[in-house]
Protein backbone atom coordinates (compact mmCIF):
# COMPACT_ATOMS: atom_id res chain seq x y z
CA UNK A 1 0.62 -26.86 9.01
CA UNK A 2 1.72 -28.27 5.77
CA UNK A 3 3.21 -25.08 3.86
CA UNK A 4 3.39 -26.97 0.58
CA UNK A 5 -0.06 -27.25 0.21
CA UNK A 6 -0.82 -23.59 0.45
CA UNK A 7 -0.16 -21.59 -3.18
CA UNK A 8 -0.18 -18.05 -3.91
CA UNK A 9 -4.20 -18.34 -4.36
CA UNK A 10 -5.91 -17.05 -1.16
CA UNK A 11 -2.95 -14.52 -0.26
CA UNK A 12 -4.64 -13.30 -4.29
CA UNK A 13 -7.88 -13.66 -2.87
CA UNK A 14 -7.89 -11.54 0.44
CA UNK A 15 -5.76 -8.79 -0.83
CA UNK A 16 -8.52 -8.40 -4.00
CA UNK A 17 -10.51 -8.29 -0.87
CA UNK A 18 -8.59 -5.92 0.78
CA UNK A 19 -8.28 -3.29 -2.56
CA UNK A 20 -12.52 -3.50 -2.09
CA UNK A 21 -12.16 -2.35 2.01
CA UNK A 22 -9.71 0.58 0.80
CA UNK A 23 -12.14 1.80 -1.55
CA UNK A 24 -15.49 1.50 0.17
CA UNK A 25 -13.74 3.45 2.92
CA UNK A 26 -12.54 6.21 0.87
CA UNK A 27 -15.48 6.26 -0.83
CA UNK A 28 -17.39 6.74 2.32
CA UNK A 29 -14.55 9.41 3.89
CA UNK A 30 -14.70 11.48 0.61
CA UNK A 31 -18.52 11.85 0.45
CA UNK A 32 -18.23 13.86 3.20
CA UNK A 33 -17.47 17.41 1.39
CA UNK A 34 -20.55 16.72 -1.32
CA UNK A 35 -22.82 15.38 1.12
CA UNK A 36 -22.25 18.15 3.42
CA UNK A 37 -23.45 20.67 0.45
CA UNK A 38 -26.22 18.00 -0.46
CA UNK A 39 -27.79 17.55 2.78
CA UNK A 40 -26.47 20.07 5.23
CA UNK A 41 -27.90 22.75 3.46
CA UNK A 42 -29.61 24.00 6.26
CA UNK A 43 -27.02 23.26 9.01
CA UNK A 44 -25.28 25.83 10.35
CA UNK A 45 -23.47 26.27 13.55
CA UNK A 46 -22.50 22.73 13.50
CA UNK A 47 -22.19 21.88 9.70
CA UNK A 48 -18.63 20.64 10.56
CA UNK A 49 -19.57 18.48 13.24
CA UNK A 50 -21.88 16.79 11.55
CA UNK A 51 -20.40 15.70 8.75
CA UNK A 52 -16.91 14.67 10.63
CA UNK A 53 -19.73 12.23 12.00
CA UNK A 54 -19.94 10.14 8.58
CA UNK A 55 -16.77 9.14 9.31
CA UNK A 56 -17.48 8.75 13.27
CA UNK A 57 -20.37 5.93 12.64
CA UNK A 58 -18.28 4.15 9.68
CA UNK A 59 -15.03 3.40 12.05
CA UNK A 60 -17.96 3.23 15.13
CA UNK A 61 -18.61 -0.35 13.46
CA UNK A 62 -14.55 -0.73 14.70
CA UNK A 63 -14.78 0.01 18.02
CA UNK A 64 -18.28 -2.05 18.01
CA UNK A 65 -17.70 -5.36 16.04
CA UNK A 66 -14.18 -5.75 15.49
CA UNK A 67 -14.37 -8.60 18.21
CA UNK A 68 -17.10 -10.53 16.81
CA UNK A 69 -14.89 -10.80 13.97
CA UNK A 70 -12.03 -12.65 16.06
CA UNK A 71 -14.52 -14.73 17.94
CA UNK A 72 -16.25 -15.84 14.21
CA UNK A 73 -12.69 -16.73 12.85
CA UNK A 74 -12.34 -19.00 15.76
CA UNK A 75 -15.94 -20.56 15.55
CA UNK A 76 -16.09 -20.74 11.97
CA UNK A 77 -13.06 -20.44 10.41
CA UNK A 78 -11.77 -17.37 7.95
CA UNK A 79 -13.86 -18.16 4.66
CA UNK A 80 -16.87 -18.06 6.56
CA UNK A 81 -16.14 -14.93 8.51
CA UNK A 82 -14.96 -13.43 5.22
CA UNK A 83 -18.40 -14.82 3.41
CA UNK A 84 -20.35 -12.83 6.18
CA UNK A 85 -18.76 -9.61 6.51
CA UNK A 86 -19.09 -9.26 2.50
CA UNK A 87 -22.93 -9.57 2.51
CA UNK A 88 -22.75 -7.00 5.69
CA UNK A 89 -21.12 -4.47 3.08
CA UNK A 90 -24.01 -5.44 0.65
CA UNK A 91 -26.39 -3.78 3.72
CA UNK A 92 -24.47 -0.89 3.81
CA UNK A 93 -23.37 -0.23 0.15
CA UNK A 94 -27.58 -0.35 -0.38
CA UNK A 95 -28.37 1.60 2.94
CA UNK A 96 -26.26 4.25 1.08
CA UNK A 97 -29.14 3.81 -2.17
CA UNK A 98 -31.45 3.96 0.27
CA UNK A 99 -30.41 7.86 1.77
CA UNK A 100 -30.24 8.98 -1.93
CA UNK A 101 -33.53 7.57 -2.65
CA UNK A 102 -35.14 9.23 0.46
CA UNK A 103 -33.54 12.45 -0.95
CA UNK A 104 -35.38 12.18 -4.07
CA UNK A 105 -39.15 11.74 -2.64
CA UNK A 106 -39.25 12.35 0.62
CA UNK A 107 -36.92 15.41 1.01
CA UNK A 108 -39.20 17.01 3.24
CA UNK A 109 -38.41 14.85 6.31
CA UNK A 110 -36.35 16.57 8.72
CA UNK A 111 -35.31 16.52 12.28
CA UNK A 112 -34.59 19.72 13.64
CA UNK A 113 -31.23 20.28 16.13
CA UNK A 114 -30.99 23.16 17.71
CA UNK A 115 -31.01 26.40 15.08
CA UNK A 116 -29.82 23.57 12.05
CA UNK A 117 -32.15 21.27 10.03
CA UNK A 118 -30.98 17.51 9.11
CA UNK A 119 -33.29 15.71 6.64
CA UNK A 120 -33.95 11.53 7.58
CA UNK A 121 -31.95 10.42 4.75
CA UNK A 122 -28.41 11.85 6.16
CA UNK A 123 -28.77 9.35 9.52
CA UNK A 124 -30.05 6.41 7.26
CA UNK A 125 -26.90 7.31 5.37
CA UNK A 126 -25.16 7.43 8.68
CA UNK A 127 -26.72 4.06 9.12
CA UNK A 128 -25.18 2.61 6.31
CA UNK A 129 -21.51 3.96 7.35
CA UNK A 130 -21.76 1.87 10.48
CA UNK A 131 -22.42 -0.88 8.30
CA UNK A 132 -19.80 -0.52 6.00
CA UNK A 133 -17.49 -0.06 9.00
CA UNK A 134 -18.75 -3.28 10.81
CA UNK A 135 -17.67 -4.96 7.54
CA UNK A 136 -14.16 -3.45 6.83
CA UNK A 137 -13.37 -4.30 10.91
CA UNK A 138 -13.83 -8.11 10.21
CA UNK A 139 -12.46 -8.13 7.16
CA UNK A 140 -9.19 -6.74 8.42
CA UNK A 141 -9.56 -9.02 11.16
CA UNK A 142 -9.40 -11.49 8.68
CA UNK A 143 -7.09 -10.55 6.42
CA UNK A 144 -4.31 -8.47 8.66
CA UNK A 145 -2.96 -12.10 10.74
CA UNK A 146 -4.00 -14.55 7.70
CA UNK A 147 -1.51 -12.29 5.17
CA UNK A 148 1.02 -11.67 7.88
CA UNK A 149 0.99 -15.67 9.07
CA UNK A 150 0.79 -16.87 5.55
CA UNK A 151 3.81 -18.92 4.23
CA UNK A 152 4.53 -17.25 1.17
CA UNK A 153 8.41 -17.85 -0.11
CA UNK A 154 10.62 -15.47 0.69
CA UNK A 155 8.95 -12.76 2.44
CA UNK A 156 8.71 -11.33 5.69
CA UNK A 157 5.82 -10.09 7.74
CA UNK A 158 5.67 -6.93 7.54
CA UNK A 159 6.52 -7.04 3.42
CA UNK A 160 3.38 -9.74 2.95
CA UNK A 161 1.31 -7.20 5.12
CA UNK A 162 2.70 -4.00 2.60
CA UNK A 163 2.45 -5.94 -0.34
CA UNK A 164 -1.38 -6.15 0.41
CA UNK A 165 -1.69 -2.74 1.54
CA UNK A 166 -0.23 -1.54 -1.20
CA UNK A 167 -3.52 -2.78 -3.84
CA UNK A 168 -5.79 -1.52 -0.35
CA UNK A 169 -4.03 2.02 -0.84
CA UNK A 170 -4.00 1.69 -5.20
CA UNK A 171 -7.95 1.81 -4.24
CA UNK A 172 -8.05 4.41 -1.79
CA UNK A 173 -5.97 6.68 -4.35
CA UNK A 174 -8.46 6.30 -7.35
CA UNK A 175 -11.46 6.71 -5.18
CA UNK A 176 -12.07 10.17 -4.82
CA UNK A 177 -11.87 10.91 -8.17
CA UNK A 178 -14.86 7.96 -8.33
CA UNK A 179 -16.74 10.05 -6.21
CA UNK A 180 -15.29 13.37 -8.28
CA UNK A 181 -16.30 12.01 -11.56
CA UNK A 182 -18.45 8.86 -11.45
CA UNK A 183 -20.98 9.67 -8.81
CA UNK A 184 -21.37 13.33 -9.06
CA UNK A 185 -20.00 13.71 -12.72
CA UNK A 186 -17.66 16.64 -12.58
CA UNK A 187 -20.61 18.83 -11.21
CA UNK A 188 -19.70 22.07 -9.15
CA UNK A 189 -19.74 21.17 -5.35
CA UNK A 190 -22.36 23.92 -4.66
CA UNK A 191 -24.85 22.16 -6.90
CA UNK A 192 -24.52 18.74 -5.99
CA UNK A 193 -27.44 16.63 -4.91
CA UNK A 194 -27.84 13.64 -2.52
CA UNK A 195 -29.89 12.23 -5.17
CA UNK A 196 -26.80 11.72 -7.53
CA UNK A 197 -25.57 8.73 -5.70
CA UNK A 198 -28.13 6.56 -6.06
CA UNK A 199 -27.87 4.46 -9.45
CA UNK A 200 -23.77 4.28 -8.49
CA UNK A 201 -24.62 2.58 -4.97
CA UNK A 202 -26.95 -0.13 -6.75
CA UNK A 203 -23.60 -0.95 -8.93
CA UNK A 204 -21.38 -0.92 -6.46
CA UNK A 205 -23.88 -3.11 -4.31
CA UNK A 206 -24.17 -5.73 -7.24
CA UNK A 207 -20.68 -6.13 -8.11
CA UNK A 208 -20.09 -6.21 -4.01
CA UNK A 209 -22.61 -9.59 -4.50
CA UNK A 210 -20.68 -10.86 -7.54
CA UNK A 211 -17.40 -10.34 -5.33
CA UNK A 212 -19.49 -12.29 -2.30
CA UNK A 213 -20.61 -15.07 -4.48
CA UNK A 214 -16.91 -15.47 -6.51
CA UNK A 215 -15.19 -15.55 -2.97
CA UNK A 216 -17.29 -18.33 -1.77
CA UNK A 217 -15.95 -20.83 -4.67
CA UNK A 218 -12.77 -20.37 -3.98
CA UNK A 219 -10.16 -21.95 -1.51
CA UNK A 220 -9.16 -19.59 1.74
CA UNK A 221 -7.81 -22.98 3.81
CA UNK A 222 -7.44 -22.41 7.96
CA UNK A 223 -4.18 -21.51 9.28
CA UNK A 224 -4.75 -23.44 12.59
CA UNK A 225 -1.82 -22.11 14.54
CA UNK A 226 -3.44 -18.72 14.54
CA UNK A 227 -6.49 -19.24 15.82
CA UNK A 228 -7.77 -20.67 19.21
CA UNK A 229 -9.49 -23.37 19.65
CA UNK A 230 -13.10 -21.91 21.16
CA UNK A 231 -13.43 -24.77 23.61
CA UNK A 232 -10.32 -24.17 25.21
CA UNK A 233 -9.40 -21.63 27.52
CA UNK A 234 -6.21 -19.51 26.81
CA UNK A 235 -4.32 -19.71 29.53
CA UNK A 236 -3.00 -15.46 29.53
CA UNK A 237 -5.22 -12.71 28.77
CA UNK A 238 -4.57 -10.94 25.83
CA UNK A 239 -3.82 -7.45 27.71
CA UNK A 240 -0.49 -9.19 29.37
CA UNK A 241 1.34 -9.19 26.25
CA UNK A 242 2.62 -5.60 26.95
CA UNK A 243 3.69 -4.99 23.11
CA UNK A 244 0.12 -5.87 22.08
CA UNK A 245 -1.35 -3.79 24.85
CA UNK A 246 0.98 -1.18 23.30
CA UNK A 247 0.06 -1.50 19.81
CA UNK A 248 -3.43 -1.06 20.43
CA UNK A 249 -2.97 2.19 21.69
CA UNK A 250 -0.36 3.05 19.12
CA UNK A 251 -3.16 2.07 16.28
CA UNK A 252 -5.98 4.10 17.75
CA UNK A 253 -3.37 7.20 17.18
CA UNK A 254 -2.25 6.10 13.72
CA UNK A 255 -5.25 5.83 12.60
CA UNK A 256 -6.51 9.05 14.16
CA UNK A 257 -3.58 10.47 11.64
CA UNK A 258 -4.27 8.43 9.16
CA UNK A 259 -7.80 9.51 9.09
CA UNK A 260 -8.16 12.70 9.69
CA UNK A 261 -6.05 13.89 6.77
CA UNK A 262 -7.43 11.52 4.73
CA UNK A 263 -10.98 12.73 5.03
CA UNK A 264 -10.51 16.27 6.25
CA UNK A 265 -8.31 17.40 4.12
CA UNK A 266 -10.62 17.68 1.32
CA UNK A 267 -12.92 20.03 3.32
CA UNK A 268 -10.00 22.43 4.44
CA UNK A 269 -9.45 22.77 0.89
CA UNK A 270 -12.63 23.26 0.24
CA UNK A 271 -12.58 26.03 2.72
CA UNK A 272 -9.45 27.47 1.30
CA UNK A 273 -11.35 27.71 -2.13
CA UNK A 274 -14.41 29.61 -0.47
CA UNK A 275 -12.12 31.82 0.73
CA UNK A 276 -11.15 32.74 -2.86
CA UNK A 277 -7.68 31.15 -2.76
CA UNK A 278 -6.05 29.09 -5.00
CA UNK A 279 -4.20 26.38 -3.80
CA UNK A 280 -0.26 26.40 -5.20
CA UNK A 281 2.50 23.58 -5.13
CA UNK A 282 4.53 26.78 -3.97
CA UNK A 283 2.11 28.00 -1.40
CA UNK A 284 -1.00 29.84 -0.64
CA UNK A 285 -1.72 32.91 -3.32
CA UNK A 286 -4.29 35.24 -3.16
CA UNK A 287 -6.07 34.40 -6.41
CA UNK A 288 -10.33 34.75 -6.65
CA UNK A 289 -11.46 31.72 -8.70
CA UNK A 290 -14.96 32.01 -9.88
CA UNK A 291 -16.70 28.95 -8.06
CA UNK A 292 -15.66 26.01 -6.12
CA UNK A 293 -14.58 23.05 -7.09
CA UNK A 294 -14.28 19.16 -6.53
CA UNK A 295 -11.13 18.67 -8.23
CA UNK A 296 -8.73 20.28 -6.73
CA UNK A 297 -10.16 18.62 -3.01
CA UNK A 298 -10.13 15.60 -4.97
CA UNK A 299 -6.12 15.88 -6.20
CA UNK A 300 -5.32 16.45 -2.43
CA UNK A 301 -6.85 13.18 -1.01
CA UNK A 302 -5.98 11.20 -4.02
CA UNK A 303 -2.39 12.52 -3.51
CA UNK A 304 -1.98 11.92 -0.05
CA UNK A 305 -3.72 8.32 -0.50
CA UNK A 306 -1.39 7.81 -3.15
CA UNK A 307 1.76 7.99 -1.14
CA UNK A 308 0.24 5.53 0.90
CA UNK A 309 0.44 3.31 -2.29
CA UNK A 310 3.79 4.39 -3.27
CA UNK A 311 5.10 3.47 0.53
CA UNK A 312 3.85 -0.03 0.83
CA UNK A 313 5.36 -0.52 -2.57
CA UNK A 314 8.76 0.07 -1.66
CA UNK A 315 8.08 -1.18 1.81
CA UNK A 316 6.99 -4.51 0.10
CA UNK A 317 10.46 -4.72 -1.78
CA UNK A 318 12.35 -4.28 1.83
CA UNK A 319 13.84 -7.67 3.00
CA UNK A 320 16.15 -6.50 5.58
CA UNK A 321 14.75 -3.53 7.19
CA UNK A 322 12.65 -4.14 9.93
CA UNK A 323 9.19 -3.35 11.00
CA UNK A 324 10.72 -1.22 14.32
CA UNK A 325 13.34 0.98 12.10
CA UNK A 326 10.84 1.29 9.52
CA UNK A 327 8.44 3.06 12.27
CA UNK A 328 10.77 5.08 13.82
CA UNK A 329 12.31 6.80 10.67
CA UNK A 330 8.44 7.40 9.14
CA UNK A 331 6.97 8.66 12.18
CA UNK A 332 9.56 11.73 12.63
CA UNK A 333 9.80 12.42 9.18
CA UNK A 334 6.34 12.82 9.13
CA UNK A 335 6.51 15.03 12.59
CA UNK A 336 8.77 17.25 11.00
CA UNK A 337 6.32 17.71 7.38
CA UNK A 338 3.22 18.35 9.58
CA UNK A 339 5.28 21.37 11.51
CA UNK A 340 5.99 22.69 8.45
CA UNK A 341 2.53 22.09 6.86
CA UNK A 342 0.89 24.04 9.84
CA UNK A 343 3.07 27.31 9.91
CA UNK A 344 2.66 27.25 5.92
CA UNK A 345 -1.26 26.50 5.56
CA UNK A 346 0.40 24.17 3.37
CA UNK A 347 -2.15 21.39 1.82
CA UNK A 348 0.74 20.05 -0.63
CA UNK A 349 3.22 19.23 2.51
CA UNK A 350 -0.06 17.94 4.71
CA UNK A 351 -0.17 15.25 1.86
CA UNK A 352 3.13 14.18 1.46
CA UNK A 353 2.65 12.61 4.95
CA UNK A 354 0.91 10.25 3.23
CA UNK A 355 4.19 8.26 2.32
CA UNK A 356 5.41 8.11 5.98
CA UNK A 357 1.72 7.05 6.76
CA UNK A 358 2.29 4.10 4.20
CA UNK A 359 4.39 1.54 6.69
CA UNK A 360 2.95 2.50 10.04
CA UNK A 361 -0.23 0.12 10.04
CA UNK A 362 1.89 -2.90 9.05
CA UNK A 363 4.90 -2.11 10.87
CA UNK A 364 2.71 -1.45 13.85
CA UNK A 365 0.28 -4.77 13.61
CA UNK A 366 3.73 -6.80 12.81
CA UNK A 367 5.27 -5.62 16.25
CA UNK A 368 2.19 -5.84 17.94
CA UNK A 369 1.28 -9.64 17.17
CA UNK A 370 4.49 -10.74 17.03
CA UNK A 371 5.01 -14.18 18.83
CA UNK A 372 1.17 -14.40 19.80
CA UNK A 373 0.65 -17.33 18.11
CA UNK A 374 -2.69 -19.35 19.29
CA UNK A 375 -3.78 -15.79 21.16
CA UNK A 376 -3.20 -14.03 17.28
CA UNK A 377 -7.06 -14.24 16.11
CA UNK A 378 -8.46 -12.92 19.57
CA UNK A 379 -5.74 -10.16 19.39
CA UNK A 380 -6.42 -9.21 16.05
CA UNK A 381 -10.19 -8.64 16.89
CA UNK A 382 -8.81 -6.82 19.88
CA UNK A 383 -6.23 -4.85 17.83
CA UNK A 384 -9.29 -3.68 15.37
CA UNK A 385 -11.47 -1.89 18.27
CA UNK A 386 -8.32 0.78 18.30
CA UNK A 387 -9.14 1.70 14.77
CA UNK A 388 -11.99 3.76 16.45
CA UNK A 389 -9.49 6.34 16.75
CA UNK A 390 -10.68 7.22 13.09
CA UNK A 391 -14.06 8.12 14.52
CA UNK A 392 -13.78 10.13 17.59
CA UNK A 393 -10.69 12.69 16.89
CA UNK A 394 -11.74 13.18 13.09
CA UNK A 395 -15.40 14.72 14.78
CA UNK A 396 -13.17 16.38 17.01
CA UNK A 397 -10.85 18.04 14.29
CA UNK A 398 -14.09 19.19 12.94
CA UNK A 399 -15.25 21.01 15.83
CA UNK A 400 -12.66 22.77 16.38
CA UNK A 401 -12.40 23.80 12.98
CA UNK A 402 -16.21 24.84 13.31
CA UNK A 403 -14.35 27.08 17.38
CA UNK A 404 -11.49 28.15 15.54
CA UNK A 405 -13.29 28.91 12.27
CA UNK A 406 -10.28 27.32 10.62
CA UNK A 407 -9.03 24.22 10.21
CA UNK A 408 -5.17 24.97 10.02
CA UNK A 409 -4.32 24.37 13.38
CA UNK A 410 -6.44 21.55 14.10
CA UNK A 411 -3.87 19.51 12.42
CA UNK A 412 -1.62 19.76 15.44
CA UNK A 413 -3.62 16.35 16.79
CA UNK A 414 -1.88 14.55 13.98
CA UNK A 415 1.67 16.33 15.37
CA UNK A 416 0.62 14.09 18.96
CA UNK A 417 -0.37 11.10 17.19
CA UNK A 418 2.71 11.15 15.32
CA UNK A 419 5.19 11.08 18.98
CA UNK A 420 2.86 8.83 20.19
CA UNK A 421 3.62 5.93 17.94
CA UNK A 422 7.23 7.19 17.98
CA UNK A 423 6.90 5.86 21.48
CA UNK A 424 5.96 2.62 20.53
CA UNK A 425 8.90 2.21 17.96
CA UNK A 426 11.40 2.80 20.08
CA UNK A 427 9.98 1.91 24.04
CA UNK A 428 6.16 -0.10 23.72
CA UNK A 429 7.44 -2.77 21.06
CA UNK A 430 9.84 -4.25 22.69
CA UNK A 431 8.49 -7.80 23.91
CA UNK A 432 9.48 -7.55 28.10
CA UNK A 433 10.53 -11.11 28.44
CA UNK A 434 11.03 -14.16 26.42
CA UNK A 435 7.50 -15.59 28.07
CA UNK A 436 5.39 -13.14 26.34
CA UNK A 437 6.52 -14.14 23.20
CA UNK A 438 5.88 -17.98 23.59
């Protein structure tokens, strides 16, 4: 590969790209707390559960299609697995219309589990999250090894990889005050219909075209010595790399972290408020407010998304620090701010995690692909299915929140994800012999 020939251009392009996966996902993560007033009305004993699973189908599409994203790359080259996984997200964004529009005139459809009753619309929107998760899976296939392989001047890795994260997170911490403001316009969360989100979808699905149709004029040239060729066999399976095999597992847990504060925070806060408690940078205090409220579920989320932002920003400006150090300082900071944010009922600690979160994903996909070079594109399809993690303990979170009737201790599953990935910094990284790496 002839470096000179590659310009600051598509590293532009995909990370534009990437600031549209952050926010589609938080956009999807916060609907949860409205949509579970809009149309779990008449859910029950498992309102929790089921609207953890809005988050379950989106990172489903991980677990699902994150390898047909490897195996198009390969085939097809990364413009044209780029090209399709943006008119996927056009399916989903208008799936989403479609829920709200079903809300509107035909309401009265409902499926009846158990004692609760769950009108159509909610699975079609469920429908749409798997979409919208197939889509962010091969787009981070994508864009994760293209940004980290790319030859742009005097970076590293793991900075290109932050540098990009850092415009995915910018989106992720203005999104749920989109949701907040733009789709359900300020109103209380109690009175909040499913029907509200319908004209914002159709925008969002338009301007997801225009994205689409700008994308496909521009360059995004192959970087060869990351992909296979698909007529050739690899000679090693993927899984003997032991710091990939590793990583995997350490990604399913950092995203379970990731995740689950990320979209469940919002409802604990939400619970906190029902409870007639007003949320304090100093603490809990027993305060009645009159109603509940969006904003101040919003301000947590956008907070704690936020100091994902601020992390990859200063991660992005480190030259010298490297990807393992990086993961092991993060990962027991943010061990020791979860402790304290579970024997406090804390909500403004929970969120500072957020800026230990920041580094993990890149440190962690830089360690776990390092040296892979031909076997990078299968392993970053590979590396993708552990994002599930964002689906299964998230559901899980919520039903014990729905046992315990309480979700303050159900953030001890972050406390475990957090060690886990400790491991990998300091024990599962490490490359066994020189032959792995070549």
């Amino acid at each position: 590969m002839k470096t000179q020939k590659f310009g600051i251009a598509p590293f532009l392009v995909l990370t534009f790209i990437y600031f549209i996966v952050g926010f589609m996902t938080t956009v999807n993560g916060q609907c949860q707390g409205p949509l579970k007033v809009a149309f779990l009305a008449d859910a029950e004993k498992l309102r929790n559960t089921f609207t953890t699973l809005i988050s379950f189908f989106f990172f489903l599409g991980y677990l699902i299609n994150s390898p047909l994203g490897g195996k198009w790359i390969d085939r097809h080259g990364f413009k044209t697995t780029v090209m399709r996984a943006l008119w996927i997200m056009t399916v989903g964004v208008l799936l989403y219309a479609l829920s709200s529009w079903m809300s509107i005139h035909y309401n009265h459809l409902v499926l009846k589990i158990s004692t609760d009753t769950i009108p159509y619309g909610f699975f079609v929107f469920l429908l749409g999250s798997f979409m919208m998760g197939t889509s962010a899976a091969i787009l981070q296939v994508v864009i994760n090894p293209y940004i980290s392989a790319y030859p742009l001047k005097g970076t590293q890795p793991v900075q290109r990889v932050n540098i990009s994260f850092s415009f995915n997170s910018f989106a992720t911490t203005i999104a749920p005050f989109f949701v907040t403001v733009v789709m359900f316009s300020g109103t209380p969360i109690e009175q909040v219909t499913a029907g509200q989100v319908l004209v914002p979808f159709l925008v969002i699905a338009a301007c997801v075209v225009a994205v689409a149709l700008t994308t496909s004029q521009l360059p995004l040239p192959d970087l060869e010595e990351i992909r296979s060729n698909p007529t050739k066999k690899l000679e090693k399976s993927i899984w003997s790399f032991r710091h990939f095999t590793w990583g995997v597992i350490a990604i399913f847990f950092y995203v379970v972290a990731e995740v689950s504060i990320g979209v469940n925070v919002n409802l604990h806060a939400m619970e906190i408020e029902k409870e007639g408690i007003l949320l304090s940078f100093f603490g809990n205090q027993n305060l009645i407010v009159g109603g509940l409220d969006l904003g101040m579920p919003a301000l947590l989320a956008t907070l704690y998304w936020g100091g994902l932002m601020v992390g990859r920003i200063i991660s992005g400006t480190l030259k010298n620090i490297s990807a393992r150090t990086q993961l092991i300082a993060t990962t027991i900071v943010a061990t020791i701010l979860t402790i304290i944010a579970i024997l406090n009922n804390n909500l403004w600690v929970l969120v500072a995690v957020g800026l230990c979160h920041s580094v993990m994903w890149g440190c962690i996909f830089t360690l776990s692909t390092s040296g892979l070079k031909e076997y990078t594109s299968k392993a970053s399809g590979i590396f993708m299915m552990g994002v599930f993690g964002g689906a299964v303990f998230p559901v899980l979170q919520g039903i014990m929140a729905d046992l315990f009737g309480s979700w303050q201790w159900t953030w001890s599953i972050v406390i475990i994800c957090e060690l886990v990935m400790l491991f990998y910094a300091l024990y599962g990284s490490r490359i066994k012999t020189l032959a792995d790496s070549e």
